[in-house]
C-alpha atoms as a PDB file:
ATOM      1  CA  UNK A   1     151.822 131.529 -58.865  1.00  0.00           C
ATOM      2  CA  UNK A   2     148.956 133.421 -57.203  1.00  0.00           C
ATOM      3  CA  UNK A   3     145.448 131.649 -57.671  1.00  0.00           C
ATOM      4  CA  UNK A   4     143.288 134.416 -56.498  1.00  0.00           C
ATOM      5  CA  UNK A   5     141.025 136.143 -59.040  1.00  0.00           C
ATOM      6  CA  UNK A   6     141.755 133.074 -61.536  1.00  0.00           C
ATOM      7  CA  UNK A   7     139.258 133.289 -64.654  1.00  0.00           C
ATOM      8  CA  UNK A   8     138.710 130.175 -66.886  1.00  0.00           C
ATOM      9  CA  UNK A   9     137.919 132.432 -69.707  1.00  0.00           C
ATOM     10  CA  UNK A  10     137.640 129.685 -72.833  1.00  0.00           C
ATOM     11  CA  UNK A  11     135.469 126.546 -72.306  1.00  0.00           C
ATOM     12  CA  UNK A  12     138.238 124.533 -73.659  1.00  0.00           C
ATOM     13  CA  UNK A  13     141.713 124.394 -72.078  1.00  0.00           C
ATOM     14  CA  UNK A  14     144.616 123.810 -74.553  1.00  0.00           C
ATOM     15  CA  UNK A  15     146.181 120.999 -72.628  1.00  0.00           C
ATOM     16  CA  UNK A  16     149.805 122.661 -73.099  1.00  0.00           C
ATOM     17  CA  UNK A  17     148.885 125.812 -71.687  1.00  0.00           C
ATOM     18  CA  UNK A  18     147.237 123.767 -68.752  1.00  0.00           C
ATOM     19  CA  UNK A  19     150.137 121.837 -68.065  1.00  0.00           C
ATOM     20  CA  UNK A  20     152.491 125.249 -68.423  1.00  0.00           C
ATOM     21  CA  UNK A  21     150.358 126.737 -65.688  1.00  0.00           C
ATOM     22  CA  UNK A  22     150.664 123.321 -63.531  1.00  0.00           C
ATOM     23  CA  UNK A  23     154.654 123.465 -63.875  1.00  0.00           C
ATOM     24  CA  UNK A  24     154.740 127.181 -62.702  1.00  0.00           C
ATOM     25  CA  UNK A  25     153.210 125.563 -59.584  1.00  0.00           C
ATOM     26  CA  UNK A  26     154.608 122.420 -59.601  1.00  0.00           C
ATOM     27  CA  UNK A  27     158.220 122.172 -61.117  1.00  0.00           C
ATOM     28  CA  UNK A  28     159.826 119.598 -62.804  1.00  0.00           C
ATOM     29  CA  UNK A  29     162.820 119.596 -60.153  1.00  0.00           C
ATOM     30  CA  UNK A  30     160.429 119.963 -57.219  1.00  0.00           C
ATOM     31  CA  UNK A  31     158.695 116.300 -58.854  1.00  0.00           C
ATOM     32  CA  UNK A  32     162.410 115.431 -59.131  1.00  0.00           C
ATOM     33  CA  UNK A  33     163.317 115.981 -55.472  1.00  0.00           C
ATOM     34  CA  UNK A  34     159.927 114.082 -54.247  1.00  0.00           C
ATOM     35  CA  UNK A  35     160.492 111.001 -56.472  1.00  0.00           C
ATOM     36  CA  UNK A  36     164.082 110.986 -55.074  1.00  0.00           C
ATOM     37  CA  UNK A  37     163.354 111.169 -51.101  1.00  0.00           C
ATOM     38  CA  UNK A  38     160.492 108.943 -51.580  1.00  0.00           C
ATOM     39  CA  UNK A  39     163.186 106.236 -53.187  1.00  0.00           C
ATOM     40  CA  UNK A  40     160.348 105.892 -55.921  1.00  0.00           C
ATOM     41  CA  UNK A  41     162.448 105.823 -59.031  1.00  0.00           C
ATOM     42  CA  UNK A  42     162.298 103.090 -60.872  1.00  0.00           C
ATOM     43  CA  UNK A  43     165.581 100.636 -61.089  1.00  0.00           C
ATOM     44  CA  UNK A  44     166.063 100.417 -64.926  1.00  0.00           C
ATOM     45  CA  UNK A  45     165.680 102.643 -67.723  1.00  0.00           C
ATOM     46  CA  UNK A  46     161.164 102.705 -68.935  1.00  0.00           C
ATOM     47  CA  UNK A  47     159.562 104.380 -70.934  1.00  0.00           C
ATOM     48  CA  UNK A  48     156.458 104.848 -68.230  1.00  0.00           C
ATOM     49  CA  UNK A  49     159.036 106.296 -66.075  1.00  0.00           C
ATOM     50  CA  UNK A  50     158.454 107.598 -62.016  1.00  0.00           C
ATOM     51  CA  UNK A  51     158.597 111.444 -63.377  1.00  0.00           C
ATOM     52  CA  UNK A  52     155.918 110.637 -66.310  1.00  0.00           C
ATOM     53  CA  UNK A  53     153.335 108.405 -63.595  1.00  0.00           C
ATOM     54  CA  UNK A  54     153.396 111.314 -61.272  1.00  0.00           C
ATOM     55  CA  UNK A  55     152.863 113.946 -64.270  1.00  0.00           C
ATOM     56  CA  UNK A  56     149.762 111.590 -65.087  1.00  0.00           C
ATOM     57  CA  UNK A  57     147.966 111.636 -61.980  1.00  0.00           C
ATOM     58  CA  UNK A  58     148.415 115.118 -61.339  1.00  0.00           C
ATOM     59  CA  UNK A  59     146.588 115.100 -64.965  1.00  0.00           C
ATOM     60  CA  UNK A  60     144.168 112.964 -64.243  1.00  0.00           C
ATOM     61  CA  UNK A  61     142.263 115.177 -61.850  1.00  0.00           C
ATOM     62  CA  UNK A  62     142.114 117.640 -64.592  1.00  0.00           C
ATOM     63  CA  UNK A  63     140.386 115.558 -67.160  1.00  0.00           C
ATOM     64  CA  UNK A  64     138.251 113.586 -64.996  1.00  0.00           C
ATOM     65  CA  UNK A  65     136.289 112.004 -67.214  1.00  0.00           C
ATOM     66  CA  UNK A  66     138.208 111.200 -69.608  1.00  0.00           C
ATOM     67  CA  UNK A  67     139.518 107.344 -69.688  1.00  0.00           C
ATOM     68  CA  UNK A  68     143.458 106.932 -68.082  1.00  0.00           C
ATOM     69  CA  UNK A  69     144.539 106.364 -71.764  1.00  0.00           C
ATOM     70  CA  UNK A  70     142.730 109.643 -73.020  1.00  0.00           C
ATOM     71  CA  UNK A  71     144.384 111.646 -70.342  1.00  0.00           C
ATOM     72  CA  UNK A  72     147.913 110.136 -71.264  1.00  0.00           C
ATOM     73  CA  UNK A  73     147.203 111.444 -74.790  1.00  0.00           C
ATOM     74  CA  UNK A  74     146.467 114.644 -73.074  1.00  0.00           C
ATOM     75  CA  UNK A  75     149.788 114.792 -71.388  1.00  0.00           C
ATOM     76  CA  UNK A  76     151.852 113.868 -73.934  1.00  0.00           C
ATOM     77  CA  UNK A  77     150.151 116.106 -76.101  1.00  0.00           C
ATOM     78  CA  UNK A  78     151.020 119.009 -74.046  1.00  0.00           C
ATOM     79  CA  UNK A  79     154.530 118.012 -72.957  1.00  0.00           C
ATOM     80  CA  UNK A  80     155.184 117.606 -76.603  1.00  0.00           C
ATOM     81  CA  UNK A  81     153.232 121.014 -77.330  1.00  0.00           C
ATOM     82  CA  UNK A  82     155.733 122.857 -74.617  1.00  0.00           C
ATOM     83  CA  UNK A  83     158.908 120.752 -76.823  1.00  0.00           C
ATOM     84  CA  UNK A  84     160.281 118.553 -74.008  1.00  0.00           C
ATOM     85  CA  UNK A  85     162.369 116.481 -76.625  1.00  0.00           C
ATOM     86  CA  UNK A  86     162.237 113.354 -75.314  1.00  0.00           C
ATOM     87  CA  UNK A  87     158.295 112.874 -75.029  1.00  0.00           C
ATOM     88  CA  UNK A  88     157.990 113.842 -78.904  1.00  0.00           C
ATOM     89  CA  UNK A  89     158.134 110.291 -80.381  1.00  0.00           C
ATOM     90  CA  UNK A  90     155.578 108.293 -78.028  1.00  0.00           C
ATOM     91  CA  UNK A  91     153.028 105.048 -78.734  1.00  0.00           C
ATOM     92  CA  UNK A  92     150.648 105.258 -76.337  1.00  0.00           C
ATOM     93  CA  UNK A  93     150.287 102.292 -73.744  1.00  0.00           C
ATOM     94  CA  UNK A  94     147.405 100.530 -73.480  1.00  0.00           C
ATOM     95  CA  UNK A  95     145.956 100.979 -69.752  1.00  0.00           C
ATOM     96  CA  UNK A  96     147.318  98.077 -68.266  1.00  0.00           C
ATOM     97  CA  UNK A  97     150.655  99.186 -68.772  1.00  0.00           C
ATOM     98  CA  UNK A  98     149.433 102.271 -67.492  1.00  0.00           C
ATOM     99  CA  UNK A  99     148.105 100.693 -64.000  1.00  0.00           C
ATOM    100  CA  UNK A 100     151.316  98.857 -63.759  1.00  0.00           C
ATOM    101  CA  UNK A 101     153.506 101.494 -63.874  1.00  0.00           C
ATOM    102  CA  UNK A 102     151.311 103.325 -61.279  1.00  0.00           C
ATOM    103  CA  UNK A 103     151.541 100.382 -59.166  1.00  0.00           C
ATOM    104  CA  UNK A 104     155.262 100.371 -59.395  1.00  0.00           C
ATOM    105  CA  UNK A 105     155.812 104.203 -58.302  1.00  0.00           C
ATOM    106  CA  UNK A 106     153.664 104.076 -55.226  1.00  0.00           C
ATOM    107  CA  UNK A 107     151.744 106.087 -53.666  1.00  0.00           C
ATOM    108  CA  UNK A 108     154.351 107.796 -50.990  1.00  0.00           C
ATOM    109  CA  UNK A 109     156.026 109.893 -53.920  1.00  0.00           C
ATOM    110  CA  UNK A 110     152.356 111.850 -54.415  1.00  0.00           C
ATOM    111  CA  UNK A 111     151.936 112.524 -50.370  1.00  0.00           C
ATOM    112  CA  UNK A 112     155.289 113.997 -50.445  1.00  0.00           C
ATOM    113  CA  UNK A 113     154.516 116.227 -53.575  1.00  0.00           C
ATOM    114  CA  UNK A 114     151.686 117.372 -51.562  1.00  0.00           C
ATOM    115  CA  UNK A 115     153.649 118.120 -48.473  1.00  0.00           C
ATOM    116  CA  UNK A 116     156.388 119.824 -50.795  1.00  0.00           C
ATOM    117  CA  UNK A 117     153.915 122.024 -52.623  1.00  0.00           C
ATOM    118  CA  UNK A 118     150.394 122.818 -50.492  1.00  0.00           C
ATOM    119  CA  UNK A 119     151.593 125.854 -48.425  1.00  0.00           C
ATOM    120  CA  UNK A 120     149.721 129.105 -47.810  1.00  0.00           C
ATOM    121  CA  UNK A 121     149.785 131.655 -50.496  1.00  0.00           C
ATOM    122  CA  UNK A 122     147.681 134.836 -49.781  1.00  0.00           C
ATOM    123  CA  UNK A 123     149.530 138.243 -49.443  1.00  0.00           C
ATOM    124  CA  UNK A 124     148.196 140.874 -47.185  1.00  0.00           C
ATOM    125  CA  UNK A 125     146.643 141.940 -51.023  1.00  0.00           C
ATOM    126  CA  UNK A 126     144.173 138.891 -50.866  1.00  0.00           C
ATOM    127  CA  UNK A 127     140.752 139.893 -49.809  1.00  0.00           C
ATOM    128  CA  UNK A 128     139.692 138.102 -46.990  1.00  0.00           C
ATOM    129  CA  UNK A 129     142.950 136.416 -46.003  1.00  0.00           C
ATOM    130  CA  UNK A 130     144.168 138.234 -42.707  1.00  0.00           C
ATOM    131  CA  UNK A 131     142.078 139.145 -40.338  1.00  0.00           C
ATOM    132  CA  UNK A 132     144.388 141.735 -37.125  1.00  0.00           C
ATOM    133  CA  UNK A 133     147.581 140.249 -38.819  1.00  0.00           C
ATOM    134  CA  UNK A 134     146.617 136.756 -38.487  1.00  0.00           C
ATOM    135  CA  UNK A 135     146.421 134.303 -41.483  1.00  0.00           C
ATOM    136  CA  UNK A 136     143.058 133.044 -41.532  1.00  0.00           C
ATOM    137  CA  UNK A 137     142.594 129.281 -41.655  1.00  0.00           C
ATOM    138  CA  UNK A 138     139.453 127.111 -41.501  1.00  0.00           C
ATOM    139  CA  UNK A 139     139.218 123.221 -41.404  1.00  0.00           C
ATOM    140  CA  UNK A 140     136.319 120.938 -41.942  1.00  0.00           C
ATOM    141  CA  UNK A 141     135.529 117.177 -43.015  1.00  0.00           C
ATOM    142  CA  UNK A 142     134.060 115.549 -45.916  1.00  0.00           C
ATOM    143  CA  UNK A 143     133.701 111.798 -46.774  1.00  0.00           C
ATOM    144  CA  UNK A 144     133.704 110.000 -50.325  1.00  0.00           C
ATOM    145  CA  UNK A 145     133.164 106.883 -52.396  1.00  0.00           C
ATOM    146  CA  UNK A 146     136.059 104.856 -53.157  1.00  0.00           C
ATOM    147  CA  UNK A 147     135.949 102.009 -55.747  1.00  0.00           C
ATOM    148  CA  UNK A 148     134.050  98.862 -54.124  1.00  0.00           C
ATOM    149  CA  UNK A 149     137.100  96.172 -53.735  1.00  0.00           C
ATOM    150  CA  UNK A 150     138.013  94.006 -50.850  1.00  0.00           C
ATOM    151  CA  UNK A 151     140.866  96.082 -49.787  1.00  0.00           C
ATOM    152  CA  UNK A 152     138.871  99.478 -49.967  1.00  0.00           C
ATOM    153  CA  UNK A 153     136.225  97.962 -47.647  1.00  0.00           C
ATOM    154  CA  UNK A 154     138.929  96.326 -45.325  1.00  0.00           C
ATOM    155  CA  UNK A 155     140.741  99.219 -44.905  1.00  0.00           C
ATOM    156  CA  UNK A 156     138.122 102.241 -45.032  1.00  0.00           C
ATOM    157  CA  UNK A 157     135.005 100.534 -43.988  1.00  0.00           C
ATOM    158  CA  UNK A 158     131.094 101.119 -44.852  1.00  0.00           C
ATOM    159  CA  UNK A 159     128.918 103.580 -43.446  1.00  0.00           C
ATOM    160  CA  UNK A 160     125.728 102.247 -41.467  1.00  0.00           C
ATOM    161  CA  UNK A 161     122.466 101.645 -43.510  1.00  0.00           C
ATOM    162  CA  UNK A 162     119.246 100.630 -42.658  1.00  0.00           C
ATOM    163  CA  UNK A 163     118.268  97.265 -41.454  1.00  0.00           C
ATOM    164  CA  UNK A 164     118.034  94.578 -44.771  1.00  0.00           C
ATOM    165  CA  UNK A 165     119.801  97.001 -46.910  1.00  0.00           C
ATOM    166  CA  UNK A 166     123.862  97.397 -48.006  1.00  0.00           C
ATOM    167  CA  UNK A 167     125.605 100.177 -48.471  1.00  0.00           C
ATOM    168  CA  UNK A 168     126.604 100.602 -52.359  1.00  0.00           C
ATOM    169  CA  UNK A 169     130.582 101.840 -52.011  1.00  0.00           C
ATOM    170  CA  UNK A 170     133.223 101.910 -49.011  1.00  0.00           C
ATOM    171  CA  UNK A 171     133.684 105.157 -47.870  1.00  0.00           C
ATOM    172  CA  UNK A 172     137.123 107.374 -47.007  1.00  0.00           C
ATOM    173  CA  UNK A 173     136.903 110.341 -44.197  1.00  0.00           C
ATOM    174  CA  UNK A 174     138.677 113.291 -45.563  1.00  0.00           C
ATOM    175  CA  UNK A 175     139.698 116.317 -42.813  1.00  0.00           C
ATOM    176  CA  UNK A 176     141.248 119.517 -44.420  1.00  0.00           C
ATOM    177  CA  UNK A 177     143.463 122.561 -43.091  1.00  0.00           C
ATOM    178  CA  UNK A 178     142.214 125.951 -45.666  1.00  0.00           C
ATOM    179  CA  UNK A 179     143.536 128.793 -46.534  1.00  0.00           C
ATOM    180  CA  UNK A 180     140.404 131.201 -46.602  1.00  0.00           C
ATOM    181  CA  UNK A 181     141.909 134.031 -48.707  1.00  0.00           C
ATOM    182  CA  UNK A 182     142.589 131.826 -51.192  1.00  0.00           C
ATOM    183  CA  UNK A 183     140.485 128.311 -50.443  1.00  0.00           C
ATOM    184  CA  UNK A 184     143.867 126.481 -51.163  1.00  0.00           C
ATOM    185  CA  UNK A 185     144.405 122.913 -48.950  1.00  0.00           C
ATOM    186  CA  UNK A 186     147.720 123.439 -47.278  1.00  0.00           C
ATOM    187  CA  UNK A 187     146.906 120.441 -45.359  1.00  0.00           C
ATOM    188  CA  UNK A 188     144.883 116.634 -45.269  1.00  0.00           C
ATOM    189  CA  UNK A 189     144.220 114.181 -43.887  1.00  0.00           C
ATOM    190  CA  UNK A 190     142.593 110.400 -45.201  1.00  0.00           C
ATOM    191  CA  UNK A 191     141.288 108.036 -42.963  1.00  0.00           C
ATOM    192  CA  UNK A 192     138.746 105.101 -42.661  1.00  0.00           C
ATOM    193  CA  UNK A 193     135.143 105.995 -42.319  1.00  0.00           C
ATOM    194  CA  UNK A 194     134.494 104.733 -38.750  1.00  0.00           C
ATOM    195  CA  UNK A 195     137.374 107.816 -37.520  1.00  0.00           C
ATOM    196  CA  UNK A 196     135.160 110.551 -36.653  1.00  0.00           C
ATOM    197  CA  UNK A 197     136.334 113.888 -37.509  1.00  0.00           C
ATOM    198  CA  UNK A 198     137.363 115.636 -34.456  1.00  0.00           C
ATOM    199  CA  UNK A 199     140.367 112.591 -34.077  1.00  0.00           C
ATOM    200  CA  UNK A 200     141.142 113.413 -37.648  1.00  0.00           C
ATOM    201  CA  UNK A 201     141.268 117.112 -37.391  1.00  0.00           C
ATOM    202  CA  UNK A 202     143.691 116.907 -34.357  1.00  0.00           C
ATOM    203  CA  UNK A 203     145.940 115.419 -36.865  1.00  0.00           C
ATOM    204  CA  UNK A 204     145.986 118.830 -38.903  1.00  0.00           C
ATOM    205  CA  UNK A 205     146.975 121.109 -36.425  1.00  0.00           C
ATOM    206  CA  UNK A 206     150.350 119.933 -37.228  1.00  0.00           C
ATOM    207  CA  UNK A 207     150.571 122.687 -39.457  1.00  0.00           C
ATOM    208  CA  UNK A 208     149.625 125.625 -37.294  1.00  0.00           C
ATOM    209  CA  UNK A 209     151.541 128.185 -36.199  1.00  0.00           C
ATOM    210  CA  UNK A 210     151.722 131.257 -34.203  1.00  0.00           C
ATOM    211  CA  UNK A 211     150.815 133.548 -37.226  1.00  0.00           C
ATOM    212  CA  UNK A 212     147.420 131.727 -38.003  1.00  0.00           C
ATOM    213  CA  UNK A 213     143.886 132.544 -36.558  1.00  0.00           C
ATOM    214  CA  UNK A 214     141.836 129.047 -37.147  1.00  0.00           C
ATOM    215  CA  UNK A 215     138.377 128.670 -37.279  1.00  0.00           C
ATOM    216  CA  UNK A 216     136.197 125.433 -36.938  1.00  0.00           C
ATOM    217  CA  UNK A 217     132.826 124.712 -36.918  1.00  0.00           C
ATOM    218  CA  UNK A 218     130.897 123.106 -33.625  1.00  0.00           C
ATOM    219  CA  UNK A 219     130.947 119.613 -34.736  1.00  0.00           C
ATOM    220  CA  UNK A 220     134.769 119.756 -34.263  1.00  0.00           C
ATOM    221  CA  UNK A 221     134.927 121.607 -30.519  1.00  0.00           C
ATOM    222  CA  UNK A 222     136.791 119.631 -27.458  1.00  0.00           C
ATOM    223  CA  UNK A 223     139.245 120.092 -24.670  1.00  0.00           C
ATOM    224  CA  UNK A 224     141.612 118.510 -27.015  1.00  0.00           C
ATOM    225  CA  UNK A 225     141.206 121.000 -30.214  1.00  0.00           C
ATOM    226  CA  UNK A 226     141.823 123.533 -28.065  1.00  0.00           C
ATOM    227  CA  UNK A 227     144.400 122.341 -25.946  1.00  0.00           C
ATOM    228  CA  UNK A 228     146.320 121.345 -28.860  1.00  0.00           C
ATOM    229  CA  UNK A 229     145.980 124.963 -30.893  1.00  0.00           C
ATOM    230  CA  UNK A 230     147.789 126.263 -27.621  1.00  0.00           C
ATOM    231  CA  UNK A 231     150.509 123.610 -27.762  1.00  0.00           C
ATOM    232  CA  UNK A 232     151.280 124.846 -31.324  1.00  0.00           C
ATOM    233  CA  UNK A 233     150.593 128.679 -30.274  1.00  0.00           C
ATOM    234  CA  UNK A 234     148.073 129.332 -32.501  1.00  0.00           C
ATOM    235  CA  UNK A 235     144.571 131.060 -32.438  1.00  0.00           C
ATOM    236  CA  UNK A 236     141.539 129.507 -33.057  1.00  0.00           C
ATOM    237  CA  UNK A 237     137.993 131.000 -32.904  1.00  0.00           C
ATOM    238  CA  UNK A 238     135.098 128.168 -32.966  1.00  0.00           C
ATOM    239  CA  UNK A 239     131.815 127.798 -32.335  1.00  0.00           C
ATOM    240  CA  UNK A 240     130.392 125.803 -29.991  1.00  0.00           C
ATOM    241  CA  UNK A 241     127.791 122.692 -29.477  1.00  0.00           C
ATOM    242  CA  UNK A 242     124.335 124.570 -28.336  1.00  0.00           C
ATOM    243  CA  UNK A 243     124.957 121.837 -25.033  1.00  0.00           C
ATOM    244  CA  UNK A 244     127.866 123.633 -23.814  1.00  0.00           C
ATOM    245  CA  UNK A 245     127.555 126.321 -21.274  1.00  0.00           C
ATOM    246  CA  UNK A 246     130.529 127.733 -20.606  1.00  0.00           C
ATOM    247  CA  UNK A 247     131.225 129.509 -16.721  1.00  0.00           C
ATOM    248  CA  UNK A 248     132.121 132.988 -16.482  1.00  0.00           C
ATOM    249  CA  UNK A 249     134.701 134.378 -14.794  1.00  0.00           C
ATOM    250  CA  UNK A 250     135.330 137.724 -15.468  1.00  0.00           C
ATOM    251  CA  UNK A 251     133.130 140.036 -17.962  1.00  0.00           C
ATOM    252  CA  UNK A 252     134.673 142.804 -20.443  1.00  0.00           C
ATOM    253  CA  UNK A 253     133.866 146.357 -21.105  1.00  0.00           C
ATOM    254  CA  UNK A 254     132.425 145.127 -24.801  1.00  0.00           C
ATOM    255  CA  UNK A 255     130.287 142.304 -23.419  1.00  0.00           C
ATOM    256  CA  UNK A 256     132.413 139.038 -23.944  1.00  0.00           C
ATOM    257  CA  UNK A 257     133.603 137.155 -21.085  1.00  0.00           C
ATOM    258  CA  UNK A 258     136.383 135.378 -19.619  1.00  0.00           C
ATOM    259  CA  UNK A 259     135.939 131.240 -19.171  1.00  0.00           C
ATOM    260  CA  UNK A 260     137.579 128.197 -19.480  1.00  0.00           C
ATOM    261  CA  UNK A 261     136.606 124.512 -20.938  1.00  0.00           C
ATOM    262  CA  UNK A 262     136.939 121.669 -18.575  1.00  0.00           C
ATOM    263  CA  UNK A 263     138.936 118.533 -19.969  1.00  0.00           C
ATOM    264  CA  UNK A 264     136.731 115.774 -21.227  1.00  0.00           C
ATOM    265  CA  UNK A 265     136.749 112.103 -19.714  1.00  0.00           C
ATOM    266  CA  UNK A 266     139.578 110.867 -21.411  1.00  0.00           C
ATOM    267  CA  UNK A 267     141.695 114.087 -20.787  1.00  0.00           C
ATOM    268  CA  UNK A 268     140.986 113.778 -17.464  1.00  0.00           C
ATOM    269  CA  UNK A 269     142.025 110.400 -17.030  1.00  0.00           C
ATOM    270  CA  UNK A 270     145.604 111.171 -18.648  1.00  0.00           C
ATOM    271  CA  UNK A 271     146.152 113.755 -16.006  1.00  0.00           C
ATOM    272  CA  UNK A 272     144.982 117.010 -16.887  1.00  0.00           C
ATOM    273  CA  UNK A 273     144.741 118.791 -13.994  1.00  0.00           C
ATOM    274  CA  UNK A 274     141.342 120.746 -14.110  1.00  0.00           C
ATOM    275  CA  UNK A 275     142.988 124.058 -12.335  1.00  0.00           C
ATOM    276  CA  UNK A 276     145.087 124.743 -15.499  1.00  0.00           C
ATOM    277  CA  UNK A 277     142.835 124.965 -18.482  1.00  0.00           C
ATOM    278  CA  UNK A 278     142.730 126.855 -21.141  1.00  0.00           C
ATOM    279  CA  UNK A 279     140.791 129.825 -21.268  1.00  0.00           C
ATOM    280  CA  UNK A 280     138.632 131.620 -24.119  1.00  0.00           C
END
């Protein structure tokens, strides 16, 4: 299912033709397959069951800000709406039933979903999407609140504040791999706050390949960004920190130049020898 040029034309989704247009992208058997490789069905017959959780979540970023019970009566709505017999006949759970069975599928079952379904989807029709034959990608960082618990603030960490003040929630570092034609994620990645970017992003270029031109901003340029886009023999055009000055060694007919970055400290260190860097 194609994305590009998608209209929201009526304020108000139906919530069965919202969850027909999820299943085009997402199908049943694909939630199926994830549930099974992920070992994340559940070991007795429920009524909450692995396939329904996942269905839920996937929901939940849909109606926001609604409560986890509202959104349940969402999905069953629509699943009912779209006559899936066996979700016709339901009394809704209260939420703690809800958390529980969330608790019992995991987490592992949605980050294989993800790696299942986010691939790139432009066509050489998508404005904007190839640029000389190469799919363009970009990748850049944000961070975000997570709910203020004792794990969330062992695990992910606060960001610095001013002296006699505390920061208000823990916060998560999230680095993503884009599809420009289309501005789908393909890739992600989630770590604690104190992991700066540029060791997140390397993390990304996992799913690179030789038919992919990526860009990055400055904020994410090093030795090893580059050195790795080679390794995966991709192509990567980035801008560069105002700071680095780049030698020349050999100029072209349209003005750009041949060069090469040095290895940083810790490259160096590791062994890179100096003589065989990459060029730009």
């Amino acid at each position: 299912m194609s994305l590009v040029n998608f209209e929201i034309i009526e304020a108000c989704i139906n919530p069965s033709e919202l969850l027909l247009a999820v299943s085009q992208v997402i199908p049943s058997q694909t939630i199926t397959r994830a549930i099974i490789s992920t070992s994340s069905q559940e070991k007795r017959r429920r009524k909450l069951n692995s396939h329904i959780i996942v269905a839920l979540v996937i929901a939940m970023n849909f109606w926001s800000g609604d409560s986890i019970v509202d959104v349940f009566k969402n999905l069953i709505h629509g699943l009912s709406s779209l006559q899936i017999p066996f979700l016709i006949r339901w009394k809704i759970p209260v939420s703690s039933s809800i958390t529980e069975a969330r608790q019992r599928t995991g987490a592992a079952v949605m980050t294989r979903l993800f790696e299942m379904v986010a691939k790139p989807k432009a066509t050489v029709l998508t404005p904007g999407a190839f640029l000389g034959g190469l799919r363009i990608m970009a990748m850049d960082g944000t961070v975000m609140d997570v709910p203020e618990t004792e794990t969330n603030a062992r695990v992910f960490g606060y960001p610095g504040s001013r002296p006699g003040t505390y920061p208000a929630f823990p916060k998560a570092r999230l680095v993503f791999l884009v599809e420009a034609g289309t501005h789908l994620i393909v890739d992600a990645f989630c770590s604690p706050y104190r992991i700066g970017e540029r060791r997140s992003a390397l993390k990304l270029l996992r799913s690179i390949n030789s038919s992919m031109l990526l860009m990055w901003d400055r904020g994410l340029h090093s030795f090893k960004m580059v050195n790795a886009v080679i390794k995966q023999k991709g192509h990567f055009l980035g801008r560069v920190p105002a700071h680095v000055k780049f030698e020349v060694v050999e100029i072209f007919k349209d003005g750009s130049y041949q060069s090469w970055i040095a290895p940083d400290g810790e490259s160096k260190k590791k062994g890179c020898d100096p003589n065989f860097c990459p060029h730009n």
